[in-house]
Protein backbone atom coordinates (compact mmCIF):
# COMPACT_ATOMS: atom_id res chain seq x y z
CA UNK A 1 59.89 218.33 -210.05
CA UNK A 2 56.52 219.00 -208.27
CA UNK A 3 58.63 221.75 -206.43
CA UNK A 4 58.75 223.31 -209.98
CA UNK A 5 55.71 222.48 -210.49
CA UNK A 6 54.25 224.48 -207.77
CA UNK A 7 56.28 227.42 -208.09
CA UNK A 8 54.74 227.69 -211.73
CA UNK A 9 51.55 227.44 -210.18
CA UNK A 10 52.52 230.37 -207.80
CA UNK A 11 53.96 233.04 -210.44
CA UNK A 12 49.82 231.81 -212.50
CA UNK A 13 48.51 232.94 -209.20
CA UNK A 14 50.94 236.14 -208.21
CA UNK A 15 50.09 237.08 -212.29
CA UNK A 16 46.76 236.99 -211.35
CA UNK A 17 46.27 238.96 -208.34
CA UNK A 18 45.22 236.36 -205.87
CA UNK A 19 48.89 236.04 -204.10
CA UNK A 20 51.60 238.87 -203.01
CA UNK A 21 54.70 236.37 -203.15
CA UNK A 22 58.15 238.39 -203.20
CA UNK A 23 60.31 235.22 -203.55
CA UNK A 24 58.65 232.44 -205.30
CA UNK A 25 61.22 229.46 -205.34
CA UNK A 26 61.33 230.22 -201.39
CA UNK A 27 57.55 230.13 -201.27
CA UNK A 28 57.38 227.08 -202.77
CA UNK A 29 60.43 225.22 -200.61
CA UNK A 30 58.68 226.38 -197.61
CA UNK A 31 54.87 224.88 -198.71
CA UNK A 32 56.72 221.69 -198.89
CA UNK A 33 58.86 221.77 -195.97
CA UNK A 34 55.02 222.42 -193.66
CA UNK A 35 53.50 219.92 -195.55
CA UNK A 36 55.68 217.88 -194.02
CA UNK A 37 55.61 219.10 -190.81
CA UNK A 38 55.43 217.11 -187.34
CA UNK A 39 53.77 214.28 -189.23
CA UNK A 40 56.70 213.69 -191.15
CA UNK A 41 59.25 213.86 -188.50
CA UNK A 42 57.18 211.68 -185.99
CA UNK A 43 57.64 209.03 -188.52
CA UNK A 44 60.91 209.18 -189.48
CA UNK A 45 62.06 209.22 -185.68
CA UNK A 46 59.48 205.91 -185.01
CA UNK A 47 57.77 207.73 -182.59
CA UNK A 48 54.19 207.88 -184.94
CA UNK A 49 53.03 204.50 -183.16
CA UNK A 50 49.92 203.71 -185.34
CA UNK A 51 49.45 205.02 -188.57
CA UNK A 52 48.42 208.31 -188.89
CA UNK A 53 44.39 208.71 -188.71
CA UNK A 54 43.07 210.25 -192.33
CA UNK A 55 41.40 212.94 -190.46
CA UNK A 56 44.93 213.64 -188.16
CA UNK A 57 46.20 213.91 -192.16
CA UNK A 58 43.69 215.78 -193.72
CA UNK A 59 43.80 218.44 -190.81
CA UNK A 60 47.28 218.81 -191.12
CA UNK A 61 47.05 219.61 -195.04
CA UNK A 62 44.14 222.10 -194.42
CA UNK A 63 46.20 223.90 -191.45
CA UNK A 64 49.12 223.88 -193.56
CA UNK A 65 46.99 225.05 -196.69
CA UNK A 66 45.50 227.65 -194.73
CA UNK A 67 48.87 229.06 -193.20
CA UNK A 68 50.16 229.34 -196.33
CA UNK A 69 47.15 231.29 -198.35
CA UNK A 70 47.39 233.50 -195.38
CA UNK A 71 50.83 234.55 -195.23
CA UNK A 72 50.75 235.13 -199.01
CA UNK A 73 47.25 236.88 -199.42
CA UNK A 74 46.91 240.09 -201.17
């Protein structure tokens, strides 16, 4: 799964030096879960109206990105 996939991608980068990650499966189920985010659960409840702007998308992924580097830097 791309959950899998990721986690792999997290014990490369823990190997490496470039993440402090105690629990990696976690790590990875939680990425996922803020990708999601409010984005995700405005739309499954109807209440996104129009669709989502690419920039209201592409902010969300970089906050979410960003979060996540940060909690897990060395």
């Amino acid at each position: 799964t791309l959950q899998c996939e990721f986690a792999c991608f997290l014990e490369r980068e823990v190997d490496a030096g470039q993440l402090v990650v105690a629990d990696i499966p976690r790590a990875a189920s939680q990425f996922f879960c803020l990708l999601k985010g409010e984005l995700h659960a405005r739309q499954l409840c109807g209440c996104s109206g129009a669709p989502f702007a690419a920039s209201e998308v592409d902010d969300h992924v970089n906050a979410t990105v960003d979060m996540f580097l940060r909690a897990y830097a060395p």
